[in-house]
C-alpha atoms as a PDB file:
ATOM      1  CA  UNK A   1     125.295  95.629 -37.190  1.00  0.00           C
ATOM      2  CA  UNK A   2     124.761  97.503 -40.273  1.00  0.00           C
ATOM      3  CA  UNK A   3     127.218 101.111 -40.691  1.00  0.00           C
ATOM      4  CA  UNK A   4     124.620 103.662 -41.278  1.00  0.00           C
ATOM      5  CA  UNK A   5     124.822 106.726 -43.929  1.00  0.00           C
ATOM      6  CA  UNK A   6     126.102 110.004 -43.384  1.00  0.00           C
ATOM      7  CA  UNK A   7     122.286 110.674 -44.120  1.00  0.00           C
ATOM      8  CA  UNK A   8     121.258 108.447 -41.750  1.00  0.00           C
ATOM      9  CA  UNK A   9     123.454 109.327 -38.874  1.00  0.00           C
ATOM     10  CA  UNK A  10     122.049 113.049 -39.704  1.00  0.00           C
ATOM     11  CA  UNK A  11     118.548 112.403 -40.034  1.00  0.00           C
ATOM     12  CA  UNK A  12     118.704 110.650 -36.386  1.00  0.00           C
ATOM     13  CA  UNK A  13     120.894 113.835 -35.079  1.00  0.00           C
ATOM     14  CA  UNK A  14     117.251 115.979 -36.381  1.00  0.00           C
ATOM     15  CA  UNK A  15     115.167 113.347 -34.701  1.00  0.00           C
ATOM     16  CA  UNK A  16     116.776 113.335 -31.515  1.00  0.00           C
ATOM     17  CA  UNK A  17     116.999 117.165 -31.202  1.00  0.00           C
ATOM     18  CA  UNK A  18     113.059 117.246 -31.681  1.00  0.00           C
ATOM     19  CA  UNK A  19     112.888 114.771 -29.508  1.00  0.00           C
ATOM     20  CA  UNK A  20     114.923 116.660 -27.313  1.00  0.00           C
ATOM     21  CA  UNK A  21     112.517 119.814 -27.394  1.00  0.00           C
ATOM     22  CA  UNK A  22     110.031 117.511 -27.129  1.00  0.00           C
ATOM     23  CA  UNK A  23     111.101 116.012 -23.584  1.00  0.00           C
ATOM     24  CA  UNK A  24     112.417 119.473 -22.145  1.00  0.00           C
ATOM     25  CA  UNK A  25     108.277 120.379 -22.823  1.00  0.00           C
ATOM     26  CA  UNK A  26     106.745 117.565 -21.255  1.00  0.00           C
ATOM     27  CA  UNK A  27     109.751 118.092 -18.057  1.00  0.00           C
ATOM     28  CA  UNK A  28     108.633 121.107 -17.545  1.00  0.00           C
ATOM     29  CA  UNK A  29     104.621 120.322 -18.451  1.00  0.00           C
ATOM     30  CA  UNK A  30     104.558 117.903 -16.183  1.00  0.00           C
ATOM     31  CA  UNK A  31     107.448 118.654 -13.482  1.00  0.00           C
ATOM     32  CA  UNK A  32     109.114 115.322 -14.337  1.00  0.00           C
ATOM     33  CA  UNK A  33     112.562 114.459 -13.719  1.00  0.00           C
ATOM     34  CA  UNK A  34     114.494 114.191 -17.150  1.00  0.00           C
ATOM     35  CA  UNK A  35     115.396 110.071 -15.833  1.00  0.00           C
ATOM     36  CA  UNK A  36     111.701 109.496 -16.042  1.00  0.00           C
ATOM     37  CA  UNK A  37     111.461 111.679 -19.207  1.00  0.00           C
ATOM     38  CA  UNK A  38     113.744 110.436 -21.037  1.00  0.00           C
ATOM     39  CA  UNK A  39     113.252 106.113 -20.246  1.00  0.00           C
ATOM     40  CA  UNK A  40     109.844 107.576 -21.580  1.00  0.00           C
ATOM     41  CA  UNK A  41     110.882 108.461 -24.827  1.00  0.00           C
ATOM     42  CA  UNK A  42     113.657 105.943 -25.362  1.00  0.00           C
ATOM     43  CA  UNK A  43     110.812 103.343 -24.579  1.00  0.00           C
ATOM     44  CA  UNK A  44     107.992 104.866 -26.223  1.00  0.00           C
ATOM     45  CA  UNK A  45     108.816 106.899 -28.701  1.00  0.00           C
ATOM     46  CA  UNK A  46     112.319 106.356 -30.788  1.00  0.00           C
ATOM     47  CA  UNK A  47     111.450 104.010 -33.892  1.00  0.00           C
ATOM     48  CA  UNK A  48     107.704 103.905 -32.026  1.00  0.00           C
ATOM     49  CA  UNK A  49     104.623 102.916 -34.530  1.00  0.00           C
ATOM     50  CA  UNK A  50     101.926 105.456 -33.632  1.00  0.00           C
ATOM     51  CA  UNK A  51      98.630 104.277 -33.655  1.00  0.00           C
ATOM     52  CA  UNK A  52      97.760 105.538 -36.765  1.00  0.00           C
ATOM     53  CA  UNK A  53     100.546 102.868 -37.914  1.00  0.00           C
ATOM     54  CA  UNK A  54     102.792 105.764 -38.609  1.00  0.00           C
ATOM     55  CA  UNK A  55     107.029 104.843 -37.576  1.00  0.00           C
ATOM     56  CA  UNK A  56     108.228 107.672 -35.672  1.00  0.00           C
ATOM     57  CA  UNK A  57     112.070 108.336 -36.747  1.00  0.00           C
ATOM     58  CA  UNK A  58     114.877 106.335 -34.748  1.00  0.00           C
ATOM     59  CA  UNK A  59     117.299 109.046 -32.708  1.00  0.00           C
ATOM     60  CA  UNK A  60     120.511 109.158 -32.246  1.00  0.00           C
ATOM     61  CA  UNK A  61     120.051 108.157 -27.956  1.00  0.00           C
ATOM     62  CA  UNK A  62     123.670 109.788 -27.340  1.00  0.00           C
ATOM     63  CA  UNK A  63     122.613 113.087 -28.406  1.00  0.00           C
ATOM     64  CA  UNK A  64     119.435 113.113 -27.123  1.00  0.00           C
ATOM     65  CA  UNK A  65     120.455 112.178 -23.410  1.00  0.00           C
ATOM     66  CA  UNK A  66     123.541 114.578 -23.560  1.00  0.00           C
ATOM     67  CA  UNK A  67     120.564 117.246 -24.817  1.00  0.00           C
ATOM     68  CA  UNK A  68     118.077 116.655 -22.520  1.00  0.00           C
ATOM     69  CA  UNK A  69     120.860 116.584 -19.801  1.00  0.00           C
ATOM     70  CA  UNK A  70     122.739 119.295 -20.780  1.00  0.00           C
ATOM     71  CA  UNK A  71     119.747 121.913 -20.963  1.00  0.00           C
ATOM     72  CA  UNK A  72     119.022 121.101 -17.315  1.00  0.00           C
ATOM     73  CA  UNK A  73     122.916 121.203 -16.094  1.00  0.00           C
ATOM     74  CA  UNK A  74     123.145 124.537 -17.457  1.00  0.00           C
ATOM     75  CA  UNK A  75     119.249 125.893 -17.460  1.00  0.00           C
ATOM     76  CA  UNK A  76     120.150 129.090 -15.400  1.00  0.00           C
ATOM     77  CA  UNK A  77     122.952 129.880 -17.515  1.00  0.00           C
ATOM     78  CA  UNK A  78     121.103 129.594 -20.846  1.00  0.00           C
ATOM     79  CA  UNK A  79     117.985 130.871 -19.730  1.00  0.00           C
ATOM     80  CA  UNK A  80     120.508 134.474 -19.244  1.00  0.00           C
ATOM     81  CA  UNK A  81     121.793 133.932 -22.356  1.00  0.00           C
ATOM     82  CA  UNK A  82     118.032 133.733 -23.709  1.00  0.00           C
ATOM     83  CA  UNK A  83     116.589 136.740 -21.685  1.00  0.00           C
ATOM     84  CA  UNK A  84     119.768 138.868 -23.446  1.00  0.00           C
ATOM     85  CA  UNK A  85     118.511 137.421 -26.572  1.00  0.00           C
ATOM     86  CA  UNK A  86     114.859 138.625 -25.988  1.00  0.00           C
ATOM     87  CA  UNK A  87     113.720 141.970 -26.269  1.00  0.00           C
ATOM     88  CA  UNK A  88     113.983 143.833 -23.056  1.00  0.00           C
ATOM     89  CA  UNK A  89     110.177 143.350 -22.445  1.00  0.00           C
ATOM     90  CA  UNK A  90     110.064 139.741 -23.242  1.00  0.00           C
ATOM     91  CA  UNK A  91     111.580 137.426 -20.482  1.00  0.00           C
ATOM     92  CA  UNK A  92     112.229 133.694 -20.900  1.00  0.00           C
ATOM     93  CA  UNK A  93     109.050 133.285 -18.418  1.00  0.00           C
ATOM     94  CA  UNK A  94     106.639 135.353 -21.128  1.00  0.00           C
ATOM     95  CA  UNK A  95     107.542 132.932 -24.244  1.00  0.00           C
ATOM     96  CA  UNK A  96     105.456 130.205 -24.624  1.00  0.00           C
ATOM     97  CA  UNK A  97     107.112 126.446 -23.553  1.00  0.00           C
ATOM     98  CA  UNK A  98     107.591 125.257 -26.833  1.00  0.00           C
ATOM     99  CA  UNK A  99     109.862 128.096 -27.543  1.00  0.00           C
ATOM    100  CA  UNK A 100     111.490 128.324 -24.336  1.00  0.00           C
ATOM    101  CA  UNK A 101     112.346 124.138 -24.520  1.00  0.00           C
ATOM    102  CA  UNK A 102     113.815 124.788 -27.643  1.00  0.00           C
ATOM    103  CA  UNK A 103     116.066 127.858 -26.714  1.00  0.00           C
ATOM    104  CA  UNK A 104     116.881 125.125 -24.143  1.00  0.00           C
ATOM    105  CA  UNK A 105     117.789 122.209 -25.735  1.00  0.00           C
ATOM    106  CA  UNK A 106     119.823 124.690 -28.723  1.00  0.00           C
ATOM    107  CA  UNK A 107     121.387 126.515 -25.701  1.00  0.00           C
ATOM    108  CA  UNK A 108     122.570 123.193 -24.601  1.00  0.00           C
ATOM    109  CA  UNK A 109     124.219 122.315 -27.524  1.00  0.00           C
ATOM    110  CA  UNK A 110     126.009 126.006 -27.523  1.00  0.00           C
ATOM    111  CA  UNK A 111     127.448 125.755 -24.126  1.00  0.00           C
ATOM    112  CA  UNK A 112     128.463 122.374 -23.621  1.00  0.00           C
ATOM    113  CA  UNK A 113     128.710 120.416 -26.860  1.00  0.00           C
ATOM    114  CA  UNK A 114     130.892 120.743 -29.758  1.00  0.00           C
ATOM    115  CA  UNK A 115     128.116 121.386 -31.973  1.00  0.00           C
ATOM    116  CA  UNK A 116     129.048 124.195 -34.769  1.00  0.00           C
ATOM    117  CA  UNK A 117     127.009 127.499 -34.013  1.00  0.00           C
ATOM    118  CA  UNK A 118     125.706 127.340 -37.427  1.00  0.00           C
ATOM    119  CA  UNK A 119     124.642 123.679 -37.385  1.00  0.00           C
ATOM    120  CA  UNK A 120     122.755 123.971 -33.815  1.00  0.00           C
ATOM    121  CA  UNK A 121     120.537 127.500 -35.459  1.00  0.00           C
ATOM    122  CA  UNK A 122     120.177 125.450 -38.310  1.00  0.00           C
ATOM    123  CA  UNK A 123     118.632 122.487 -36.887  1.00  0.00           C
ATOM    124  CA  UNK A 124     116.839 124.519 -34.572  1.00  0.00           C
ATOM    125  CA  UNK A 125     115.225 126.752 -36.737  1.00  0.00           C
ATOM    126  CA  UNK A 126     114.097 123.468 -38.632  1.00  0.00           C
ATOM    127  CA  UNK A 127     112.331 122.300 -35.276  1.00  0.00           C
ATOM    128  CA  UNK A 128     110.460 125.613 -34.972  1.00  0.00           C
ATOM    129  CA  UNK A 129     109.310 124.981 -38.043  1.00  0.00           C
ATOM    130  CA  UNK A 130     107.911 121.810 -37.619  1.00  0.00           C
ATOM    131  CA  UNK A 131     105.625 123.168 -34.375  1.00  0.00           C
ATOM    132  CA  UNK A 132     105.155 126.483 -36.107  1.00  0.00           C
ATOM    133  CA  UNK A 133     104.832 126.083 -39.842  1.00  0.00           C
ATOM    134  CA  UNK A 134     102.792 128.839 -40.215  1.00  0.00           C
ATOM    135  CA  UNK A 135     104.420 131.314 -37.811  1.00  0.00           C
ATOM    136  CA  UNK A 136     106.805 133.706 -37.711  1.00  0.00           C
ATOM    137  CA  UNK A 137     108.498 131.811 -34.875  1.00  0.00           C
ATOM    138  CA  UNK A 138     111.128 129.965 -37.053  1.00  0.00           C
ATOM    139  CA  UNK A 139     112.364 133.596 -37.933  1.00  0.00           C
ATOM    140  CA  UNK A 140     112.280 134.644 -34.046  1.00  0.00           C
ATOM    141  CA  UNK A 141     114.346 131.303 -33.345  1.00  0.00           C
ATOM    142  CA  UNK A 142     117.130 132.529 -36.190  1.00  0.00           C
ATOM    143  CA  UNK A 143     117.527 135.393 -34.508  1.00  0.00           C
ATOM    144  CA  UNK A 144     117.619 134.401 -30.676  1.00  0.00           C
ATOM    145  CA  UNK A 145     119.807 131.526 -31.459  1.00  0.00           C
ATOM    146  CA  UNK A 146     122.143 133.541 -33.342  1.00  0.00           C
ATOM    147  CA  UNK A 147     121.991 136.267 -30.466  1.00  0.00           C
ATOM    148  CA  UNK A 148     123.103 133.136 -27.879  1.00  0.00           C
ATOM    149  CA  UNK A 149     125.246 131.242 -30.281  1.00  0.00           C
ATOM    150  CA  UNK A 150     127.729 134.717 -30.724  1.00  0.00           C
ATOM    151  CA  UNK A 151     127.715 134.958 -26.936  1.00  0.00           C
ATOM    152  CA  UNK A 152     128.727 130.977 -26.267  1.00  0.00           C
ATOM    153  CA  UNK A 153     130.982 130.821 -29.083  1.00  0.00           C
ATOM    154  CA  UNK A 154     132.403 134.324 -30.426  1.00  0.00           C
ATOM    155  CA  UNK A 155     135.129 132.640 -32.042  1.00  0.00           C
ATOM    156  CA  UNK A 156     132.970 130.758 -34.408  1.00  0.00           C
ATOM    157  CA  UNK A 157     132.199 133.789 -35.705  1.00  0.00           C
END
């Protein structure tokens, strides 16, 4: 098996947190479990050709499934953290489900990975702007993430 690059290994970390965001949508679209989810996209969609004969970008599996399982171990608590994050009249249940799989999958990796608080808001901001690349929403993400990475991890800080 061939070592991959320090590029590499990173560019399949990105993948697998869109992916991530991705499957926390589609769990909560279609009120899947994240087992059935997740085969899903392991099968389907990491390294995939599209149709259009486009290669979809190979994740990193291990971060994806501790991601996508993660965000569902500890939904309640980072849906709090979120809702603190928000503005008073904006509750997790008002944002749209793009944002709130992302807040999600980003609180996941606050509260129960080793992830650096500045890598996770980082990476996450990048997602947002891959679904919102005209929006403001990347901005919004910054700031929420920031708000719930100080309260997870104060001593990174």
């Amino acid at each position: 098996m061939t070592e991959l690059s320090g590029n590499q290994k990173r560019k399949m970390r990105s993948a697998a947190r869109l992916y991530a965001v991705q499957a926390l949508f589609q769990m909560e679209q279609s009120d899947s479990s994240v087992d059935a989810v997740r085969r899903e996209f392991l099968d389907y969609r990491f390294g995939a050709t599209t149709p259009e004969g486009d290669e979809m970008a190979e994740g990193d599996v291990d971060l994806f499934t501790e991601v996508t399982e993660q965000a569902i171990n500890w939904q309640a608590r980072i849906d709090q953290m979120t809702d603190r994050a928000l503005v008073a009249k904006w509750p997790i249940d008002r944002i749209d489900t793009t944002l709130r799989a992302l807040f999600r999958a980003g609180g996941a990796e606050l509260v129960a990975l080793d992830t650096p608080p500045k890598v996770v808001i980082a990476e996450y901001v990048s997602v947002a702007e891959a679904f919102y690349p005209e929006g403001r929403e990347p901005k919004f993400v910054n700031a929420v993430l920031d708000h719930m990475a100080r309260e997870a991890k104060p001593d990174a800080f």
